[in-house]
C-alpha atoms as a PDB file:
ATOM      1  CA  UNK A   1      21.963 -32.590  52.078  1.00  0.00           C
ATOM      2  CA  UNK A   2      22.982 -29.213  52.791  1.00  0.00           C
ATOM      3  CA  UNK A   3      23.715 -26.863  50.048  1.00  0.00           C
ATOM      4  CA  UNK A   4      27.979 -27.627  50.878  1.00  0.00           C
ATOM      5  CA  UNK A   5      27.030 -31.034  50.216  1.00  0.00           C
ATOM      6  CA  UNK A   6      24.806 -30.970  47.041  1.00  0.00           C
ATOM      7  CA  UNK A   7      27.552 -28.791  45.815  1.00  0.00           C
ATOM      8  CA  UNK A   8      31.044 -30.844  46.452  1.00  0.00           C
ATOM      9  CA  UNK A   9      28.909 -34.526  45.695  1.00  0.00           C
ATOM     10  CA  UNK A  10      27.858 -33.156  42.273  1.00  0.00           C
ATOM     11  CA  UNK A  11      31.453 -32.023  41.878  1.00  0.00           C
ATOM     12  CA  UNK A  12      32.674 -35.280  42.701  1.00  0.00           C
ATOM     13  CA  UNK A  13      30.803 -36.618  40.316  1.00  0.00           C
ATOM     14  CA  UNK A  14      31.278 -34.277  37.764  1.00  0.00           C
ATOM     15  CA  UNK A  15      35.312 -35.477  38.014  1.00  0.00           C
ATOM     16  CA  UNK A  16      34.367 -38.910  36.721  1.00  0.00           C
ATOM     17  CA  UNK A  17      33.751 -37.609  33.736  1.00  0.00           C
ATOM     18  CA  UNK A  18      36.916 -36.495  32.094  1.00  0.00           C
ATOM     19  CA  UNK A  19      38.852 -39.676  32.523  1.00  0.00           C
ATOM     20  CA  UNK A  20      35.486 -41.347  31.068  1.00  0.00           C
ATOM     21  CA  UNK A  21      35.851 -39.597  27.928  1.00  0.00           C
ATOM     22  CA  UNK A  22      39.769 -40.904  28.317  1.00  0.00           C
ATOM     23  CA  UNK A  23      39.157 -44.491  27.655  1.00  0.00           C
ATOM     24  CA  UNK A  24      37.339 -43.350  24.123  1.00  0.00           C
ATOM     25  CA  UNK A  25      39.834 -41.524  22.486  1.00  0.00           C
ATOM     26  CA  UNK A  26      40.675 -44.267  19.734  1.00  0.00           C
ATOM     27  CA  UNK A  27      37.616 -44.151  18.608  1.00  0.00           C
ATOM     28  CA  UNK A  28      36.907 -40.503  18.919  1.00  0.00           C
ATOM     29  CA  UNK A  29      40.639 -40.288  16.503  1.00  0.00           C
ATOM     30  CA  UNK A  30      38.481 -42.955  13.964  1.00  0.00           C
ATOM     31  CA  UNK A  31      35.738 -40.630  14.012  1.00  0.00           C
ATOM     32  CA  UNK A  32      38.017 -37.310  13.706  1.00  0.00           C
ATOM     33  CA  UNK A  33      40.055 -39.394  10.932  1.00  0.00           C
ATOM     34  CA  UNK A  34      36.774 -40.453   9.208  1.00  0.00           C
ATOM     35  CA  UNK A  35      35.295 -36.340   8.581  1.00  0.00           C
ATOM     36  CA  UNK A  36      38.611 -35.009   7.966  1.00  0.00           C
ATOM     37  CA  UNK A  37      38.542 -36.844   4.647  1.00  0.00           C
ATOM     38  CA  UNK A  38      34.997 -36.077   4.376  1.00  0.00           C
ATOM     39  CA  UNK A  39      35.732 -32.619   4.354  1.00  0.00           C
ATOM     40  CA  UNK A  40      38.391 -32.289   3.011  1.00  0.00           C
ATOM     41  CA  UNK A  41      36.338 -34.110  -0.032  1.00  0.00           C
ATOM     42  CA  UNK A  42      33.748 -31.362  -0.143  1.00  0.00           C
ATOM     43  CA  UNK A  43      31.617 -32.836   2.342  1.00  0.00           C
ATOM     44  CA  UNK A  44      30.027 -31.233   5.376  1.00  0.00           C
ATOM     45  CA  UNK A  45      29.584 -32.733   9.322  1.00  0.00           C
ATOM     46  CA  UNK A  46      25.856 -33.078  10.608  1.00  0.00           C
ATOM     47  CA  UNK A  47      25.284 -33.293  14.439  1.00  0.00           C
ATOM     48  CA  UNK A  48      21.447 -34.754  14.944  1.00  0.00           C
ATOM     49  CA  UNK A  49      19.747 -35.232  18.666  1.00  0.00           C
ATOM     50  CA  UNK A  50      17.073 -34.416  20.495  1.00  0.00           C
ATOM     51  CA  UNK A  51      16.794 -32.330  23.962  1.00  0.00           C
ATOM     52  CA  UNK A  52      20.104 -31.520  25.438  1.00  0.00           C
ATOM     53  CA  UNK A  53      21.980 -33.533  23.203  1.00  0.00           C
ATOM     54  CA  UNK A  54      20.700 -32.107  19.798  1.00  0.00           C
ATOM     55  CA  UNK A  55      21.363 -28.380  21.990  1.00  0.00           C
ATOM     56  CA  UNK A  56      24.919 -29.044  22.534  1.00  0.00           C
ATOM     57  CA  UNK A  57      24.917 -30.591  18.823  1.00  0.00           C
ATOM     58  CA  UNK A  58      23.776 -27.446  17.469  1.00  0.00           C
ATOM     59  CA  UNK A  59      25.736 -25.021  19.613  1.00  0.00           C
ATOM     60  CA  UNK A  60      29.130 -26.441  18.580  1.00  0.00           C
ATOM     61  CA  UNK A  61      28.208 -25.979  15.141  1.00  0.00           C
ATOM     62  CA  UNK A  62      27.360 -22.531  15.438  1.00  0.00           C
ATOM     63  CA  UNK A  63      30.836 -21.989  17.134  1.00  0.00           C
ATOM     64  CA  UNK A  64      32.705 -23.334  13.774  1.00  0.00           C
ATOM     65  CA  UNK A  65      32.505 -20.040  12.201  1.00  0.00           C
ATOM     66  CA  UNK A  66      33.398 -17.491  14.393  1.00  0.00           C
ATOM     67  CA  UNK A  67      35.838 -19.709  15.496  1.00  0.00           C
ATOM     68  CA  UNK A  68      37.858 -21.135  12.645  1.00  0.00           C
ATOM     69  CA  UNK A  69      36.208 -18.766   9.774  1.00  0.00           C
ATOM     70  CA  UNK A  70      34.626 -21.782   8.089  1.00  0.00           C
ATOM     71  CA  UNK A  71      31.329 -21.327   6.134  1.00  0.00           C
ATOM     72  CA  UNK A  72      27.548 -21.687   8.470  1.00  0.00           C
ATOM     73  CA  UNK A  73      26.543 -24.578   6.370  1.00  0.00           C
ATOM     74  CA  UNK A  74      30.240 -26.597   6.911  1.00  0.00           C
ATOM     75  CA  UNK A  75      28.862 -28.064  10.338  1.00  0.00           C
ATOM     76  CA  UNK A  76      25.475 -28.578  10.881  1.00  0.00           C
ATOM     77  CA  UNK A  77      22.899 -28.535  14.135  1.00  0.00           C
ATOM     78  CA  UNK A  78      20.034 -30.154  13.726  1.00  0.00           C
ATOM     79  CA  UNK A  79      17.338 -31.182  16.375  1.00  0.00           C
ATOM     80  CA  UNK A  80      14.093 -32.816  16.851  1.00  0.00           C
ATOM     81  CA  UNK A  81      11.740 -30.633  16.710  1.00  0.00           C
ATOM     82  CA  UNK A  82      13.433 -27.710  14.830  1.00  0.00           C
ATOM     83  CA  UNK A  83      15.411 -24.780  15.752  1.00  0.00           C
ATOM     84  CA  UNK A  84      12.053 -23.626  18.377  1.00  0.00           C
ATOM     85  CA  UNK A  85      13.009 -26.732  20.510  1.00  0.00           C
ATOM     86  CA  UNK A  86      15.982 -25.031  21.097  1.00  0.00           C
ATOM     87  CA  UNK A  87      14.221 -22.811  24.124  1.00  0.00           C
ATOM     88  CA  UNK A  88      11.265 -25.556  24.526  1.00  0.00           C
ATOM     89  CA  UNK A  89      10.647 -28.947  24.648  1.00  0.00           C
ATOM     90  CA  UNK A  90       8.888 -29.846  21.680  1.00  0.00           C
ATOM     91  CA  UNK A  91       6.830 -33.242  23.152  1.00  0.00           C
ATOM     92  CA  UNK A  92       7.124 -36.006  20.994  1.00  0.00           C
ATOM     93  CA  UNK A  93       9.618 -34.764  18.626  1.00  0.00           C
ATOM     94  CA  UNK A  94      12.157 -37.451  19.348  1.00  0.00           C
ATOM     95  CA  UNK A  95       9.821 -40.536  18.590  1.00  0.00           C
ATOM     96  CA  UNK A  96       9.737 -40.352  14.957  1.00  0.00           C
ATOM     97  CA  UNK A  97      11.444 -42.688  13.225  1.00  0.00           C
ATOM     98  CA  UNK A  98      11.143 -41.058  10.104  1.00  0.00           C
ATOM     99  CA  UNK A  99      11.665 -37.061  10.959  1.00  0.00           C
ATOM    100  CA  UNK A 100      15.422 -37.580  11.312  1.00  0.00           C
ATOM    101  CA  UNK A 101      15.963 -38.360   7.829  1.00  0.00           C
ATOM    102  CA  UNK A 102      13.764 -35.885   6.282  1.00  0.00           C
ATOM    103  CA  UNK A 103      15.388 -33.219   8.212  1.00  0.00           C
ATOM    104  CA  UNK A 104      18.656 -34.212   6.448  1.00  0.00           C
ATOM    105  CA  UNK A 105      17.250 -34.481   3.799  1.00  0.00           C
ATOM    106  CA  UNK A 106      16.156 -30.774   3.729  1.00  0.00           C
ATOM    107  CA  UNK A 107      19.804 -30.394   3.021  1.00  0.00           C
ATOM    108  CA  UNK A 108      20.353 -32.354   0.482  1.00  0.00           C
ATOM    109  CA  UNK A 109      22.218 -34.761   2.702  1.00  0.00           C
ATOM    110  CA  UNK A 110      24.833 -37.212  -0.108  1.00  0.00           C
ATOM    111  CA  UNK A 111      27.982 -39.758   0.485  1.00  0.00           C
ATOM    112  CA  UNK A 112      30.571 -36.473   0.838  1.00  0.00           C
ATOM    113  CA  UNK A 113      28.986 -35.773   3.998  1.00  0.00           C
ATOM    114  CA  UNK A 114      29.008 -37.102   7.924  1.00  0.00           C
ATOM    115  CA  UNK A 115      26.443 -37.482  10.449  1.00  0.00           C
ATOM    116  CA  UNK A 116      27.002 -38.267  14.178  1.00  0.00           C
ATOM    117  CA  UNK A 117      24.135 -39.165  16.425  1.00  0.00           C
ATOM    118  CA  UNK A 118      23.714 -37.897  19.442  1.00  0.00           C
ATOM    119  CA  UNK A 119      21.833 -39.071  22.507  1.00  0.00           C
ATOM    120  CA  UNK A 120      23.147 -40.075  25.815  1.00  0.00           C
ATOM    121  CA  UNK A 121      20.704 -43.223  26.231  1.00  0.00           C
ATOM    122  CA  UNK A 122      21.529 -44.297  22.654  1.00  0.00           C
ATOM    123  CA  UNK A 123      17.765 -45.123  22.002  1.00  0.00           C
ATOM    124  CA  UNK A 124      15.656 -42.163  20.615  1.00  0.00           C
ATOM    125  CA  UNK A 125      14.247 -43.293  17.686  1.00  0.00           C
ATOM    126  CA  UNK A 126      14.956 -39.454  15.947  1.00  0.00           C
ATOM    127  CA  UNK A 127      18.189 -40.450  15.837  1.00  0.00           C
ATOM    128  CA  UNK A 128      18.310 -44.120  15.299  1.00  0.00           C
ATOM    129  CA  UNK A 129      16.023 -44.171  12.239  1.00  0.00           C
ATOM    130  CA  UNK A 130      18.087 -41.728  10.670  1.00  0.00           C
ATOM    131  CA  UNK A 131      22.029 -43.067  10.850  1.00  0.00           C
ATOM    132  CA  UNK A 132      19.940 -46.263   9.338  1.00  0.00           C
ATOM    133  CA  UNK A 133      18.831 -44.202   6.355  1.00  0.00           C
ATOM    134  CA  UNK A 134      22.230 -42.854   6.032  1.00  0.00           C
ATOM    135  CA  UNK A 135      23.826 -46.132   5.729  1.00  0.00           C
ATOM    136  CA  UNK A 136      21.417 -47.527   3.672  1.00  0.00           C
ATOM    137  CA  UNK A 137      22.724 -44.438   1.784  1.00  0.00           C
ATOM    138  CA  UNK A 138      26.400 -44.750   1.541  1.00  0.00           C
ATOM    139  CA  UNK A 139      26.505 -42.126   4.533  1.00  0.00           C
ATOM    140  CA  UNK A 140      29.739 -42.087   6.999  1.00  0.00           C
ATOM    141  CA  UNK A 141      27.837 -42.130  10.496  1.00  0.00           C
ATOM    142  CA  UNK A 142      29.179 -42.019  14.571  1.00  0.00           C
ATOM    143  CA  UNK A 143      27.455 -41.283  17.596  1.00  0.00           C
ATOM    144  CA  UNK A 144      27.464 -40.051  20.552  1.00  0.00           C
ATOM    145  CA  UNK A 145      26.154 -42.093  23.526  1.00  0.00           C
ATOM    146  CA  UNK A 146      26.811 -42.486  27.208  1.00  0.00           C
ATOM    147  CA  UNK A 147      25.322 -46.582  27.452  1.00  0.00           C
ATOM    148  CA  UNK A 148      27.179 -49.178  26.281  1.00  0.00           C
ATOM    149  CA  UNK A 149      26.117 -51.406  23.545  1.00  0.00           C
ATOM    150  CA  UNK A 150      22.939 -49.514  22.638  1.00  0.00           C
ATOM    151  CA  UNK A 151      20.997 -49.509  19.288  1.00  0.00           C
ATOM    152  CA  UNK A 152      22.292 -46.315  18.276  1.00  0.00           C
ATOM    153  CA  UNK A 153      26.265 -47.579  18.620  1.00  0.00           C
ATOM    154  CA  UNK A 154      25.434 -50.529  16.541  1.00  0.00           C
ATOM    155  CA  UNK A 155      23.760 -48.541  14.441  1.00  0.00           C
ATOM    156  CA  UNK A 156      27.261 -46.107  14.003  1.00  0.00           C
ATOM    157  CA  UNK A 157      29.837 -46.922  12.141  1.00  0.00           C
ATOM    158  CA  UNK A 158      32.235 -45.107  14.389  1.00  0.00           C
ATOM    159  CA  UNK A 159      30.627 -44.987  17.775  1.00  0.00           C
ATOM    160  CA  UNK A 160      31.940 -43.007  20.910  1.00  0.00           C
ATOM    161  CA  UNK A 161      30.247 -44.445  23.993  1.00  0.00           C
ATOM    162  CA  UNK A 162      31.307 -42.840  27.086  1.00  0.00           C
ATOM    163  CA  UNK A 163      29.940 -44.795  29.878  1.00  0.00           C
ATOM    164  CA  UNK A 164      29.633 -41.877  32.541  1.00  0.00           C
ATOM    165  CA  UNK A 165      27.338 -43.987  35.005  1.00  0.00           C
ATOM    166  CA  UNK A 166      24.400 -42.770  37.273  1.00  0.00           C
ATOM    167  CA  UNK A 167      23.538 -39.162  36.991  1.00  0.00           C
ATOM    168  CA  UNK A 168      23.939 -37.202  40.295  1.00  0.00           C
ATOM    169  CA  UNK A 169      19.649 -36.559  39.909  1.00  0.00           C
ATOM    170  CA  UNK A 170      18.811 -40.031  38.333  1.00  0.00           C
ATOM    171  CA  UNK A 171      17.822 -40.134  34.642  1.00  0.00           C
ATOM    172  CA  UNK A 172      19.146 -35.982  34.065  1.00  0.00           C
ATOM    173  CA  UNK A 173      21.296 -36.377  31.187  1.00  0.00           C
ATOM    174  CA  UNK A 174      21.795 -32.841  31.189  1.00  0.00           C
ATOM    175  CA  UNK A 175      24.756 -33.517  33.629  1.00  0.00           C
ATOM    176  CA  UNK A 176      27.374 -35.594  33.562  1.00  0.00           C
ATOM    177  CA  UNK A 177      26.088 -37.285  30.017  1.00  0.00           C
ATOM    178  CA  UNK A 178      25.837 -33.678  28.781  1.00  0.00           C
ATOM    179  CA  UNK A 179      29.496 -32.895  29.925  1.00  0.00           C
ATOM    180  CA  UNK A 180      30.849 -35.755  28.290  1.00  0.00           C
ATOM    181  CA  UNK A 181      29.145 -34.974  24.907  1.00  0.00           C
ATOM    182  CA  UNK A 182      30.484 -31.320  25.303  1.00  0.00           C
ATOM    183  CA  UNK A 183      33.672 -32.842  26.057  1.00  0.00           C
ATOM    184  CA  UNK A 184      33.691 -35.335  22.803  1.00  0.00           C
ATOM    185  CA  UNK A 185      31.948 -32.601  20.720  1.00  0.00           C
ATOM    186  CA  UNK A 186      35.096 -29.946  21.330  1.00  0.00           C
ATOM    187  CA  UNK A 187      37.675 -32.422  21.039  1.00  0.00           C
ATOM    188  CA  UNK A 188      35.809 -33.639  17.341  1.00  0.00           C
ATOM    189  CA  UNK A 189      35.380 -30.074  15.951  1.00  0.00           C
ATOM    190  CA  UNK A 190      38.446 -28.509  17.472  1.00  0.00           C
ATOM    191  CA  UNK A 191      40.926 -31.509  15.962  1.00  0.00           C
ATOM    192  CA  UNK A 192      39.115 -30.917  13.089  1.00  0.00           C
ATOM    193  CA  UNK A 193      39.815 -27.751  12.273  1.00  0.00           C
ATOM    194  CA  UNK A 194      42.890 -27.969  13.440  1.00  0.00           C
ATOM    195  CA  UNK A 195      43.857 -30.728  10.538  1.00  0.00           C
ATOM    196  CA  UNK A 196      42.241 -28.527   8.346  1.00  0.00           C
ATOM    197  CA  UNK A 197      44.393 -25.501   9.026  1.00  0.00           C
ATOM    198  CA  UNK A 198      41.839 -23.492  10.277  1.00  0.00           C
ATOM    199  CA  UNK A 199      44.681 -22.889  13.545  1.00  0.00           C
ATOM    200  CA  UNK A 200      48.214 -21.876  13.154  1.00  0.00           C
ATOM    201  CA  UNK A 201      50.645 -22.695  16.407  1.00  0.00           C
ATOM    202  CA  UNK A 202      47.637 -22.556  18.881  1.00  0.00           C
ATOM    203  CA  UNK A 203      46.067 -19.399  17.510  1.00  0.00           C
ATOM    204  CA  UNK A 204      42.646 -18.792  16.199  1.00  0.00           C
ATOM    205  CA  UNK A 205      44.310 -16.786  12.522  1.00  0.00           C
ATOM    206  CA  UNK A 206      40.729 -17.613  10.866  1.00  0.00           C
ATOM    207  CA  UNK A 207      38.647 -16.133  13.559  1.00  0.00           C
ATOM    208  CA  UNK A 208      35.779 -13.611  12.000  1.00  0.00           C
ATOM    209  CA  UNK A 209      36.687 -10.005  14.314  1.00  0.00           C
ATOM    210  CA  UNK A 210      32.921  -9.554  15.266  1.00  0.00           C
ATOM    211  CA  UNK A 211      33.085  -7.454  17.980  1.00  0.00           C
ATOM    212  CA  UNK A 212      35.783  -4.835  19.521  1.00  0.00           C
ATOM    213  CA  UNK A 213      37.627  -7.963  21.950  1.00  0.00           C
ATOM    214  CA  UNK A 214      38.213  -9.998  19.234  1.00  0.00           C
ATOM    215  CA  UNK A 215      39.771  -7.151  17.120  1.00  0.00           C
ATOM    216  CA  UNK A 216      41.854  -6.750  19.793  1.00  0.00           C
ATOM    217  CA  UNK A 217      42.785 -10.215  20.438  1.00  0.00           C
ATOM    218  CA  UNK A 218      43.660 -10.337  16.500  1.00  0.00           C
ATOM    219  CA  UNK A 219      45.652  -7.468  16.917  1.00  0.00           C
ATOM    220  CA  UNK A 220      47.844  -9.253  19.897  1.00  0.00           C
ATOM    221  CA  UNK A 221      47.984 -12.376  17.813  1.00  0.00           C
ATOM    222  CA  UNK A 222      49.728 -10.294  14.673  1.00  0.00           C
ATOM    223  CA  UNK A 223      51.888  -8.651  17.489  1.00  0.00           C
ATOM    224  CA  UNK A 224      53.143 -12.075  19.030  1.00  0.00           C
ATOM    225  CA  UNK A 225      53.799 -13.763  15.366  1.00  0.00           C
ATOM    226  CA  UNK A 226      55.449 -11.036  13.550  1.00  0.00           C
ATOM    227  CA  UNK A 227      57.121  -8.753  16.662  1.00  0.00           C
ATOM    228  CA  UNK A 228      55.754  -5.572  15.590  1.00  0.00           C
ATOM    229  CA  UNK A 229      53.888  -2.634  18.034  1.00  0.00           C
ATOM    230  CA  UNK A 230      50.133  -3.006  18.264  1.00  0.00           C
ATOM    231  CA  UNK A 231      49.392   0.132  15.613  1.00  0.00           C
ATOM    232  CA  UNK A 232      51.090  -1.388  13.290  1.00  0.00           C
ATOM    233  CA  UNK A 233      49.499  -4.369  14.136  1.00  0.00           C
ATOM    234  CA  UNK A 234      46.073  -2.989  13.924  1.00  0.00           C
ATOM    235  CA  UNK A 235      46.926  -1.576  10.517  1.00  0.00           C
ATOM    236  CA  UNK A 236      47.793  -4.772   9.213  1.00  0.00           C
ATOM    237  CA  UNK A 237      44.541  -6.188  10.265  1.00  0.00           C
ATOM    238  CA  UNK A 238      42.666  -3.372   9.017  1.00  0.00           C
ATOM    239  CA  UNK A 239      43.980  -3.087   5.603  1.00  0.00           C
ATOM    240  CA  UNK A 240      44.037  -7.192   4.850  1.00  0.00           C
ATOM    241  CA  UNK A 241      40.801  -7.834   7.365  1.00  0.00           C
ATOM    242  CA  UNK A 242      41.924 -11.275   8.741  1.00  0.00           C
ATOM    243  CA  UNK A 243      44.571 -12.413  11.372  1.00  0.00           C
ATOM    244  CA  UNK A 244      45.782 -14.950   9.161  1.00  0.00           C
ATOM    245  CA  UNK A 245      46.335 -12.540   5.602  1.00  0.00           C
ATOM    246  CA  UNK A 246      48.086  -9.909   7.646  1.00  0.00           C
ATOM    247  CA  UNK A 247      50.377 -12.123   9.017  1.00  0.00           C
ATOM    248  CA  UNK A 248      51.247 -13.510   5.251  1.00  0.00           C
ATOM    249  CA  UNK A 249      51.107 -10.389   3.568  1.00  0.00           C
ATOM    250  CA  UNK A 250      53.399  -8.821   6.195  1.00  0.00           C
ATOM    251  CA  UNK A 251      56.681  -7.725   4.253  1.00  0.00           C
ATOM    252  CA  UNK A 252      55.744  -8.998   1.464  1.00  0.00           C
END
């Protein structure tokens, strides 16, 4: 193929994948249901994979707290192989059976909290061996899988299996697989924190300011809500230090 071609067949593909993650919607709600009472119980949400699926696990946890202002250890990345797998494969790491659950239990894993597999076949053993632990533990579990009917869905409580079909490059789940677990992942955390009023109207109000853009975009937000100029605006957010507090405390 020329490089057009590549290029609009990998798109094509790549539009399959949206309406895939459309048929699983119920049971991504019985999922999103399921850690909402979790957390709002005290619990936390664990993401565990291997490769590109424990990645994307782990980099939609580290998005919870600049995005929604919730504490680091609230949603939690973990990966075969430890955080060092993140940049390199770490060979072997996914065929323990064992490791999964001992990296849990490095954090003192208990019946308040969630863990959702992920892993686009649905077979690595990382992952598998651990959602059994956890339900031989009295642990909510789901998953994240792209095959239908694999070991890792039965072994989920509340399974998401969004069948994407043939990858583009056979057997790279870093595609469309990876898309669709992106996909799932920001509709789980984002509905989340949306039930747990991390997000007022559509607006990020628990958002940490951690650089100069999101200052200002915290400043615009105050402006929009409470129709005032943007230096008052960026007084308000200076003296109370959150979107969401100057916003309440205004006139108050």
């Amino acid at each position: 193929m020329s490089v057009s071609e590549l290029l609009f067949n990998i798109n094509n593909e790549d539009k399959t994948v949206p309406l895939a993650v459309e048929k699983q919607i119920p049971q991504i709600e019985e999922l999103v249901k399921e850690i909402v009472i979790k957390l709002k119980s005290g619990g936390r949400l664990f993401y565990l994979g291997a490769g590109t699926s424990g990645r994307l696990g782990i980099v939609d946890a580290s998005e919870c707290p600049p995005t929604f202002g919730v504490p680091h250890d609230l949603v939690i990345g973990i990966m075969a192989g430890g955080d060092k797998a993140m940049r390199k494969a770490v060979e072997f790491a996914e065929d323990s059976t064992e490791q999964g659950w001992k990296d849990l239990k490095e954090f003192d894993i208990n019946k308040k909290d969630v863990v959702i597999g992920i892993a686009a076949s649905g077979t690595t053993p990382y992952v598998i061996g651990a959602l059994k632990e956890c339900n031989s533990n009295g642990i909510s579990t789901g998953c994240i899988t792209c095959n239908s009917g694999s070991p890792l869905a039965k072994e989920s409580q509340f399974p998401v299996e969004v069948v994407v079909g043939p990858e583009f490059v056979t057997g790279s789940s870093r595609m469309k697989a990876g898309t669709a677990q992106k996909l799932v992942l920001n509709m789980v955390t984002t509905s989340v924190m949306i039930q747990l009023g991390h997000v007022r109207g559509n607006r990020m109000v628990d958002m940490q300011l951690s650089n100069n853009k999101l200052v200002d975009r915290g400043v615009k937000m105050i402006m929009k809500e409470i129709n005032v100029t943007y230096p008052e605006a960026e007084k308000l957010l200076s003296e109370y230090k959150s979107v969401r507090n100057a916003i309440d405390n205004y006139n108050k």
